[in-house]
Protein backbone atom coordinates (compact mmCIF):
# COMPACT_ATOMS: atom_id res chain seq x y z
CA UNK A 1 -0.10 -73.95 -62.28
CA UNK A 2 -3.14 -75.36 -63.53
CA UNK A 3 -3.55 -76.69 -67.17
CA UNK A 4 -5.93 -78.64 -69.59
CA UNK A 5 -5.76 -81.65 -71.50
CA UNK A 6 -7.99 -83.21 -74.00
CA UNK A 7 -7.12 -86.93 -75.06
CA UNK A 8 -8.99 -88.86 -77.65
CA UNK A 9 -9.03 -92.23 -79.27
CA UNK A 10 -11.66 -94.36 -81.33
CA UNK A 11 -13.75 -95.30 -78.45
CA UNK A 12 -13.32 -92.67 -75.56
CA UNK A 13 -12.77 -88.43 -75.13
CA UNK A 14 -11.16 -87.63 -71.87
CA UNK A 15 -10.47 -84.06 -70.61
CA UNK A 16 -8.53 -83.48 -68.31
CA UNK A 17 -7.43 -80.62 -65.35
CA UNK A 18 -4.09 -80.64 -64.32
CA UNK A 19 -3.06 -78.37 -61.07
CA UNK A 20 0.82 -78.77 -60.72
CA UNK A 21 1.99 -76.84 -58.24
CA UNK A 22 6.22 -75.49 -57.91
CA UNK A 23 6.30 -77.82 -54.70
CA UNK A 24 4.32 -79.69 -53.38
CA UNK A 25 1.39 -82.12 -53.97
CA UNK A 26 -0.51 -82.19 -57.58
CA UNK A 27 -4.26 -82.88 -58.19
CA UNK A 28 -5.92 -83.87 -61.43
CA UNK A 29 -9.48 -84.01 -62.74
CA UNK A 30 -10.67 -86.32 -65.42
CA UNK A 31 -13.94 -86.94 -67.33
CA UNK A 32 -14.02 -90.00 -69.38
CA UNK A 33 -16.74 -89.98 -72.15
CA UNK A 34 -17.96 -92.89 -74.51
CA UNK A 35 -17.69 -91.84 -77.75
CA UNK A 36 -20.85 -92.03 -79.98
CA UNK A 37 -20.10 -94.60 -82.36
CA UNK A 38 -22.38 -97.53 -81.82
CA UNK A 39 -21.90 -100.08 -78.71
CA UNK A 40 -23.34 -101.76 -76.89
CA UNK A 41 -23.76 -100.79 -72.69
CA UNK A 42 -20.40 -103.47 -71.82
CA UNK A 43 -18.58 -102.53 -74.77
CA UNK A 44 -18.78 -98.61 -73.88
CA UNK A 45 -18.27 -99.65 -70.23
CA UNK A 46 -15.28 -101.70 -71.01
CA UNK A 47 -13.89 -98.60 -73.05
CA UNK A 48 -14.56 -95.86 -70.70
CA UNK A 49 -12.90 -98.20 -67.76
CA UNK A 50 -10.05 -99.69 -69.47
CA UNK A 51 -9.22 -95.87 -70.31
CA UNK A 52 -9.53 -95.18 -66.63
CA UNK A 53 -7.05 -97.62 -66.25
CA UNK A 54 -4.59 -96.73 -68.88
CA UNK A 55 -4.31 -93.09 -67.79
CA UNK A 56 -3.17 -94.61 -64.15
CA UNK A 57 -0.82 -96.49 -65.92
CA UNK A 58 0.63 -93.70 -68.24
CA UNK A 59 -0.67 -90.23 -68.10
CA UNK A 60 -1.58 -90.49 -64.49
CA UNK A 61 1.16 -92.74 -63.70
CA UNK A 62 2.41 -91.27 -60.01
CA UNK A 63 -0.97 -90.26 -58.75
CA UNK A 64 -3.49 -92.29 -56.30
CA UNK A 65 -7.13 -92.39 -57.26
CA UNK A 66 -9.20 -91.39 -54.46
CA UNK A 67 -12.85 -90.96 -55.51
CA UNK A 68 -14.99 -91.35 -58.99
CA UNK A 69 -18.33 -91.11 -60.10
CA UNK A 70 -19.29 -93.02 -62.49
CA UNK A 71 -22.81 -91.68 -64.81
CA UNK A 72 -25.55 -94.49 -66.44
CA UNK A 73 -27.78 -94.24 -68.66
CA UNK A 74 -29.76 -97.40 -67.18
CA UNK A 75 -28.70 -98.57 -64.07
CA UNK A 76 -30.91 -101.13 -63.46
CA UNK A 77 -29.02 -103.24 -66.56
CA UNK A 78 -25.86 -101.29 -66.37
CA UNK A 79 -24.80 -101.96 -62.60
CA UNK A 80 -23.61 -105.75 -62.82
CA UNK A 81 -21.76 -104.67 -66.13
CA UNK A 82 -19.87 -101.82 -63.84
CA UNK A 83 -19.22 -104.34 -60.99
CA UNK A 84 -17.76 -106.78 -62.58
CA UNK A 85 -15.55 -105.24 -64.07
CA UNK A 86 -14.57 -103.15 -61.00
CA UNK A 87 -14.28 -106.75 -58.98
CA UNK A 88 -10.65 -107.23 -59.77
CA UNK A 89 -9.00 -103.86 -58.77
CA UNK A 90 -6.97 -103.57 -56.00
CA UNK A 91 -6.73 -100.07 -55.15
CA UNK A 92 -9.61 -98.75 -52.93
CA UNK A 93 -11.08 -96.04 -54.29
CA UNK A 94 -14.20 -94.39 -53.25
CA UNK A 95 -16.71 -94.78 -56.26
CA UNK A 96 -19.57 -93.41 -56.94
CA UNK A 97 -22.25 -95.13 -59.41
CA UNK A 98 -25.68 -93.15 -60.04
CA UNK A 99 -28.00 -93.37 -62.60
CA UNK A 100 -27.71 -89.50 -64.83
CA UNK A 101 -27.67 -90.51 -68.47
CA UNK A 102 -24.98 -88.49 -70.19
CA UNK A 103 -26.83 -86.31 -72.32
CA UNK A 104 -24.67 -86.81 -75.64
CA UNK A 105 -26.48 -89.67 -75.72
CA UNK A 106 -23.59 -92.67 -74.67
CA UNK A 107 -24.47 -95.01 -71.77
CA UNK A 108 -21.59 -94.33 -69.30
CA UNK A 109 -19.12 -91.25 -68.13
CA UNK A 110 -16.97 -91.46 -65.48
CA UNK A 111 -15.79 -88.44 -63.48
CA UNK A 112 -12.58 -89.19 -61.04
CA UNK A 113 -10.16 -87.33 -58.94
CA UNK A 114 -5.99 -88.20 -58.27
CA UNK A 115 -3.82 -86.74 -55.61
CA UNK A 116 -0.24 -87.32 -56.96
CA UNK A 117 1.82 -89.48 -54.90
CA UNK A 118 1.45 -92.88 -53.73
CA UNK A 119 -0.82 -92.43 -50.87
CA UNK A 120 -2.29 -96.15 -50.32
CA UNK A 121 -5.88 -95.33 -49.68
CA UNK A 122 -7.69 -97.37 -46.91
CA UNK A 123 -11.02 -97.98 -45.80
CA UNK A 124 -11.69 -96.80 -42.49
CA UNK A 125 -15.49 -96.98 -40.87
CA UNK A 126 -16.89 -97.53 -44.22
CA UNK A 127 -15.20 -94.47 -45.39
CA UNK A 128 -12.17 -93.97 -48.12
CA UNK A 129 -9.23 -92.46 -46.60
CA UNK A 130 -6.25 -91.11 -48.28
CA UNK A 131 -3.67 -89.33 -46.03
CA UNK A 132 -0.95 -86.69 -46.84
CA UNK A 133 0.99 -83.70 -45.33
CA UNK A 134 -0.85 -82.68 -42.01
CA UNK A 135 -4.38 -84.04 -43.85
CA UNK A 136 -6.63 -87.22 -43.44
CA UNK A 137 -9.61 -87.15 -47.01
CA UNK A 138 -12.63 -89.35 -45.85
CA UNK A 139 -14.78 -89.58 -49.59
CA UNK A 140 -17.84 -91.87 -49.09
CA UNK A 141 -18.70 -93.55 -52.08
CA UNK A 142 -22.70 -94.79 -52.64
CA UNK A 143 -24.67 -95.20 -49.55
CA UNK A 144 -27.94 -95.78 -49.73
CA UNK A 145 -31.04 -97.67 -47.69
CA UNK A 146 -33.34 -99.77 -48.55
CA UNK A 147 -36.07 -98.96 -46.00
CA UNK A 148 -38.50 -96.19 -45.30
CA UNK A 149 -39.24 -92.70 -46.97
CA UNK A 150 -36.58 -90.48 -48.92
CA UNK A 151 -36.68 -89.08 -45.31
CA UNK A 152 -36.17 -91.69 -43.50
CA UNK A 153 -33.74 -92.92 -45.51
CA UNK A 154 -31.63 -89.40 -45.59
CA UNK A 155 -31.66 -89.02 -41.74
CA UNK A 156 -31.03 -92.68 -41.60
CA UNK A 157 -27.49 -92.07 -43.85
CA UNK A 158 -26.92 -88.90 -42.07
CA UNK A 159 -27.21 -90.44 -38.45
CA UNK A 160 -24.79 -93.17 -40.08
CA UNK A 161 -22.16 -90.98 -41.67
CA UNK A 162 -21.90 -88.97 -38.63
CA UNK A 163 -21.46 -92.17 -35.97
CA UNK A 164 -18.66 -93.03 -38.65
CA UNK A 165 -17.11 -89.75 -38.57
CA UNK A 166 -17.13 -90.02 -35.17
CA UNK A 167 -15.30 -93.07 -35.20
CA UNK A 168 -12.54 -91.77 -36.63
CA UNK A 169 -12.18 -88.36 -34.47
CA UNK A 170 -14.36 -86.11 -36.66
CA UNK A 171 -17.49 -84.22 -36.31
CA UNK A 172 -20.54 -83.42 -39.10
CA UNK A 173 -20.14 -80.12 -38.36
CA UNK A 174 -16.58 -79.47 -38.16
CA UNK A 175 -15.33 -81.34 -40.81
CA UNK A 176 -17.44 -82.51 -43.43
CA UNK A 177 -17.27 -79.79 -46.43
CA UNK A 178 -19.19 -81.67 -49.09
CA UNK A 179 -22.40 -83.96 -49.50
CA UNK A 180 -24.15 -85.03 -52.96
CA UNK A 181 -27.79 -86.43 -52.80
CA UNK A 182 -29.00 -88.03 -55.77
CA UNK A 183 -32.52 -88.50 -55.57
CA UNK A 184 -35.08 -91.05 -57.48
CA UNK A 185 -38.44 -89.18 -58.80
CA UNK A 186 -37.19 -85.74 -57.36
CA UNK A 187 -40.37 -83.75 -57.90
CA UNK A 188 -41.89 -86.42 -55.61
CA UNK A 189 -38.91 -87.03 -52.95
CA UNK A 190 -37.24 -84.17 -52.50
CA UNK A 191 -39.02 -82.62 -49.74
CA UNK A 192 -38.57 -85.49 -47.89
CA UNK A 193 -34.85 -85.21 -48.68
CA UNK A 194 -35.10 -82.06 -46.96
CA UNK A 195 -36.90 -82.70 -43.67
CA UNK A 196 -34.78 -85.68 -43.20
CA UNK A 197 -31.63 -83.43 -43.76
CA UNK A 198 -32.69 -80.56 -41.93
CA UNK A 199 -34.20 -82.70 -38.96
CA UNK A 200 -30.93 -84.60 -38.49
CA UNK A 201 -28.64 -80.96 -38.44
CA UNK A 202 -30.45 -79.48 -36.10
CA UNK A 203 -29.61 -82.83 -33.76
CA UNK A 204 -25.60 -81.58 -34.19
CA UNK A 205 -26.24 -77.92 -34.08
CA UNK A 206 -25.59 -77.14 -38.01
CA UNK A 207 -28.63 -74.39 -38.35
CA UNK A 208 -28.82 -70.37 -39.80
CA UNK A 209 -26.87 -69.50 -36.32
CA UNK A 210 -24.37 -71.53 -37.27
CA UNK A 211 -23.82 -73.20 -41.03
CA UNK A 212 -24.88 -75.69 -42.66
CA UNK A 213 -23.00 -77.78 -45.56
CA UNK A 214 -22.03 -77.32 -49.20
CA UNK A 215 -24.30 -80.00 -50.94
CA UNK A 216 -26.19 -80.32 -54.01
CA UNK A 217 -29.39 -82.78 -54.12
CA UNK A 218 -30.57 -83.56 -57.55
CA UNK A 219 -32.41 -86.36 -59.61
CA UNK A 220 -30.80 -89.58 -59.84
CA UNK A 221 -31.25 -93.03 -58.89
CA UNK A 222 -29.36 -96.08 -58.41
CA UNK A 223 -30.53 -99.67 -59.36
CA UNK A 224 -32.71 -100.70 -56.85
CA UNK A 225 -36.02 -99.19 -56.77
CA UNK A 226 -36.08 -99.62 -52.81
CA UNK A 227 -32.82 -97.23 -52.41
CA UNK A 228 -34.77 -93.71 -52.79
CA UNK A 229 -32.01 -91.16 -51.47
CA UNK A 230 -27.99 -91.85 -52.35
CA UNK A 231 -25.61 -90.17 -50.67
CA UNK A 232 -21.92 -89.25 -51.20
CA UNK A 233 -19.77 -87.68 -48.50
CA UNK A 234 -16.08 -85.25 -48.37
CA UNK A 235 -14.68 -84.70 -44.89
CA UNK A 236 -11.24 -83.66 -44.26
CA UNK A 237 -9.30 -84.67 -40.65
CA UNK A 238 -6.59 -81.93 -39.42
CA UNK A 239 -8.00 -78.80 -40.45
CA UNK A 240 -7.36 -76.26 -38.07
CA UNK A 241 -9.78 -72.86 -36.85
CA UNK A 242 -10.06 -70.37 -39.69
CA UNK A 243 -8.88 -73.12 -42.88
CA UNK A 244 -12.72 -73.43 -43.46
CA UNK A 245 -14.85 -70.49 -45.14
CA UNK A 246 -18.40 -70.17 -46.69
CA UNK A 247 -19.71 -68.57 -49.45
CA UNK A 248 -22.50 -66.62 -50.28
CA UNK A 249 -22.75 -63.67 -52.81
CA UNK A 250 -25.75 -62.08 -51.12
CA UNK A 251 -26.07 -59.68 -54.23
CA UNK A 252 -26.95 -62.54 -56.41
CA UNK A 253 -28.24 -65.67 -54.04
CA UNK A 254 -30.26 -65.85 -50.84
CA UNK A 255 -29.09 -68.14 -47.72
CA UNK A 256 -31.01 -71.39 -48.01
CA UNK A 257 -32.73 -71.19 -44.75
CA UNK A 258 -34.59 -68.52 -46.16
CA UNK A 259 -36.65 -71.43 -48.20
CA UNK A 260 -36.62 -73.51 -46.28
CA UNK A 261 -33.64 -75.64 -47.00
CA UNK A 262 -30.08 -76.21 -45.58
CA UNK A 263 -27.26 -76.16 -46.98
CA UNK A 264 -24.24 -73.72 -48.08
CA UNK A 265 -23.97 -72.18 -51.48
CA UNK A 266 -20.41 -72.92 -51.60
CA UNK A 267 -17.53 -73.79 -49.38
CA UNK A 268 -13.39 -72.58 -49.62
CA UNK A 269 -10.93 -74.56 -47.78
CA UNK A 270 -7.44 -72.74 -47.04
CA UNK A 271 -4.24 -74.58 -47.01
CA UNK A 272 -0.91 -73.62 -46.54
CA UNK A 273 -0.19 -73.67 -50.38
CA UNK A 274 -3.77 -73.70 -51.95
CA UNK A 275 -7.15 -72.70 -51.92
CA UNK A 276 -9.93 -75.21 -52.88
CA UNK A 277 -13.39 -74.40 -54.21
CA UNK A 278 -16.36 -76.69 -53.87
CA UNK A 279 -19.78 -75.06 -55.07
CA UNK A 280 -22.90 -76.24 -54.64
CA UNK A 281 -25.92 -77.04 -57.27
CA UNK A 282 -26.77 -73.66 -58.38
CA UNK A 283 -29.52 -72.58 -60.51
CA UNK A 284 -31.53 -69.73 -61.77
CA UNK A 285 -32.03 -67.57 -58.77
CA UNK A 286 -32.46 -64.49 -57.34
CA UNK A 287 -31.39 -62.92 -53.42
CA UNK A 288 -34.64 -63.47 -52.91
CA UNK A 289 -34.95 -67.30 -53.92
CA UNK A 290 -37.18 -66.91 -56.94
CA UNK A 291 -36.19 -68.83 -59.98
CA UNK A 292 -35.41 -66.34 -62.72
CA UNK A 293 -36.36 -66.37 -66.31
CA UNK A 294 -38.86 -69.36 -65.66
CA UNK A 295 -39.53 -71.19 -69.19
CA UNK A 296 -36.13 -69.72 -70.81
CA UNK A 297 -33.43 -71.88 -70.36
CA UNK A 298 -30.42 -69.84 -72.49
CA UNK A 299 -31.53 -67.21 -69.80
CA UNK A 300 -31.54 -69.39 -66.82
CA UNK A 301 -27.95 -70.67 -68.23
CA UNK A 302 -26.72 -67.41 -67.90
CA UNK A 303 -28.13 -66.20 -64.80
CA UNK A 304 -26.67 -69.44 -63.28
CA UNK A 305 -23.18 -68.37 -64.64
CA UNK A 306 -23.51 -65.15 -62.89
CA UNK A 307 -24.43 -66.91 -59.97
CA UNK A 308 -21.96 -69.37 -59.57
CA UNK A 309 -19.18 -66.62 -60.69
CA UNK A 310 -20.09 -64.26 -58.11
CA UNK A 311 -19.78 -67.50 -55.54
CA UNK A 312 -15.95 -67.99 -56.87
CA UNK A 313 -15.18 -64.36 -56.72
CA UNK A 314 -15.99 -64.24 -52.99
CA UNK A 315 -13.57 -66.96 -52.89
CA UNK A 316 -11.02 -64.77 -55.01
CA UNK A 317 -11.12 -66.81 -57.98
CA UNK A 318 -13.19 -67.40 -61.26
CA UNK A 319 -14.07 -69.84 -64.11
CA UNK A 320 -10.22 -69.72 -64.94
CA UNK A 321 -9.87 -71.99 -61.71
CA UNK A 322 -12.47 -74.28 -62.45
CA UNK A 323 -11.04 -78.02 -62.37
CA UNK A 324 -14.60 -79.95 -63.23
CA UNK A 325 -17.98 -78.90 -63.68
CA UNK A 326 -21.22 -81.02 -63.46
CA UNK A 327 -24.23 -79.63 -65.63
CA UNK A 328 -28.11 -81.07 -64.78
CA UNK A 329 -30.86 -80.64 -67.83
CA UNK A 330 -34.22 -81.20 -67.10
CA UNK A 331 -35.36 -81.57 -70.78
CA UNK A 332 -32.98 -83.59 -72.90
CA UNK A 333 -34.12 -81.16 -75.62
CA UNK A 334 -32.70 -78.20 -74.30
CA UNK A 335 -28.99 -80.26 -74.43
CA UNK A 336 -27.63 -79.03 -78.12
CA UNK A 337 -28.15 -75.29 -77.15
CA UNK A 338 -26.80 -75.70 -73.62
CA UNK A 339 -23.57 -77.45 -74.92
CA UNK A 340 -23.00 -75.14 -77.33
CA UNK A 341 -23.77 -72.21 -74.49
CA UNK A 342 -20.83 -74.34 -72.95
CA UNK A 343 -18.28 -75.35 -75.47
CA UNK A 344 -18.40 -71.21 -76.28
CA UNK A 345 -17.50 -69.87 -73.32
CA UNK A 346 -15.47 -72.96 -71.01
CA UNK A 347 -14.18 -74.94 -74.42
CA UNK A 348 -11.28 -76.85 -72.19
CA UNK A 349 -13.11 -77.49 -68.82
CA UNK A 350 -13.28 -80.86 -68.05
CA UNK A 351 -17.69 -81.09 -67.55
CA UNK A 352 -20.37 -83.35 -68.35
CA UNK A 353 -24.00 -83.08 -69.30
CA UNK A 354 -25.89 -85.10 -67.21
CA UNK A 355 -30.02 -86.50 -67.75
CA UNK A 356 -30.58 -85.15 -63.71
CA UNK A 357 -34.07 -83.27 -62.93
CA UNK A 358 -33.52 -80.18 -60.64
CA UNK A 359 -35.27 -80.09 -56.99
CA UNK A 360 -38.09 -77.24 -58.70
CA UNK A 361 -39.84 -77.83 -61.99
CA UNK A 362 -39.22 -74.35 -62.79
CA UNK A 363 -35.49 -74.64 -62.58
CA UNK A 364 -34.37 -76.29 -66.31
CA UNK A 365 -30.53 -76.74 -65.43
CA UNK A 366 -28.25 -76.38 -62.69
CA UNK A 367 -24.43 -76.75 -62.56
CA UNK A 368 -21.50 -77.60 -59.84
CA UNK A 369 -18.26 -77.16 -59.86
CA UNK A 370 -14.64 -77.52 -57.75
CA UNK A 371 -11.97 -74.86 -58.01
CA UNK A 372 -8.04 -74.98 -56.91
CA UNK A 373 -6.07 -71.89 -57.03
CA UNK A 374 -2.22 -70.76 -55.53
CA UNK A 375 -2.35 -69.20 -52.40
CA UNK A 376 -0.19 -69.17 -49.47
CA UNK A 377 -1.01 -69.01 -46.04
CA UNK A 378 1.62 -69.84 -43.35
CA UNK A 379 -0.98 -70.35 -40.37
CA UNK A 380 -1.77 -73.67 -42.09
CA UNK A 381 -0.14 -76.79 -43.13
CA UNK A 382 0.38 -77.07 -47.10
CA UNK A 383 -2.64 -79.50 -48.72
């Protein structure tokens, strides 16, 4: 059974997703916001973290963190602020930081996923690995490169993340389900985000034949100038033929490839007790890749609704399922009317609204999102 929580205090909103199944192993999705009353960047750090760490110790008590993301406003002045305080904990956690100014204009939101139980994550290869049932998660945290192009740099992180997968008995095409790029000047880099990509998965045979991978690539940066592309990585060890499945609502979206791109629109992975739902950046598009209602952005919202709810159907759920979604804006302008587009029609989602430039002018906003629903399927080991 899945549920929603909203807790607030002086300093801090946090929403929350709670999926609790009869038997079995619970998840829950958090987003931490800085309330808007004036502070300074370590004072609304310090709030949204030491509220990260009180839900572990109370609400969340019982459940092992095992990967956050964690939005700034600046992170060129912000980072040390985040790292210091993070210098202390002992739990690993894969973590995320990347420069996407929260649009309701704090300077820090945090996004973070728990698996209850305690699981005692590791690092493995570089990699963040929390083990349970039949199942090994690998989350990657930041990677990024200092050297060479944006696609030098993704190749580069690609060829790296797939040695370390290898390490640890896995293959990129196999068992990977989910990659973020986060990309500095995107109007500028992109493309080379996309050769680099596309260059290194034809090397391990992920092509239109084949697949490709559920990803979304979007504006961001991290603190150093130098480190063009970031990356963030999901794989999953143990999954069996058939657990797997991709998504594509053909009547409302064309398949990447078709633009020249690669990667899936969305991806469903079956387990013995569950179904989970990762979809992709999706915008204002047609089956035949043209951005729709160019200029319009309450338009382009909705056409990206239909979009993204014809991509959960296939995977027989809906916006009921939803556990977190991730909105982009181009134009900080365009954030009241977008919010209140939201706040309408998902009120008790857990989402954030995110500074984050889309990979085509044209294209004003852009969402992602992770589902969990019941199912049962006795082929496979529960999740």
């Amino acid at each position: 059974m899945a549920t929603m929580h909203h807790l607030t205090s002086n300093v801090t909103n946090v929403e929350m997703f709670a999926y609790t199944p009869k038997e079995g192993v619970g998840e829950r999705h958090i987003m931490i916001h800085a309330t808007k009353a004036p502070a300074t960047a370590r004072q609304q750090i310090e709030n949204v973290l030491v509220t990260y760490h009180k839900l572990i110790s109370n609400e969340l008590k019982g459940f092992t963190p095992v990967f956050r993301r964690i939005f700034l406003s600046d992170a060129a002045n912000q980072i040390d602020l985040v790292e210091n305080f993070l210098k202390d904990e002992v739990d690993e956690v894969a973590t995320s930081v990347v420069e996407q100014a929260p649009l309701d204009g704090s300077k820090v939101a945090l996004w973070a996923y728990f698996v209850e139980g305690d699981l005692k994550a590791k690092k493995q290869n570089g990699l963040h690995v929390v083990s349970h049932s039949n199942y090994s998660h690998y989350w990657g945290g930041t990677t990024c490169l200092k050297d060479g192009n944006s696609e030098e740099q993704t190749y580069q992180m690609l060829h790296n993340y797939a040695n370390q997968l290898t390490n640890e008995g896995l293959t990129l095409k196999d068992d990977c389900i989910r990659t973020w790029f986060f990309v500095q000047n995107v109007d500028v880099n992109y493309q080379g985000v996309v050769d680099g990509r596309n260059r290194l998965f034809a090397e391990h045979d992920l092509t239109p034949s084949t697949h490709f991978i559920t990803s979304t690539g979007i504006g961001g940066r991290n603190a150093d100038k130098n480190e063009i592309v970031q990356m963030n990585t999901y794989a999953v060890k143990g999954l069996k033929d058939g657990q797997v499945n991709f998504l594509y609502a053909k009547d409302y979206l064309n398949p990447t490839y078709e633009y020249g791109v690669s990667f899936e629109r969305g991806t469903y992975v079956d387990y013995g007790d569950r179904r989970q739902v990762f979809i992709s950046g999706t915008a204002s598009i047609d089956n035949k890749g043209n951005v729709m209602h160019v200029g319009e952005i309450d338009k382009q919202v909705e056409r990206m609704w239909q979009n993204v709810d014809a991509l959960l159907k296939e995977a027989s759920c809906g916006f009921e399922d939803v556990a977190q979604m991730l909105v982009y804006l181009r134009d900080t302008a365009d954030y009241e009317l977008v919010k209140a587009m939201f706040e309408q029609r998902f009120p008790n989602t857990p989402k954030v609204f995110l500074l984050a430039p889309v990979c085509r002018p044209t294209w004003l906003i852009e969402m992602e999102c992770i589902a969990v629903k019941e199912m049962h399927n006795a082929k496979f080991a529960n999740f």
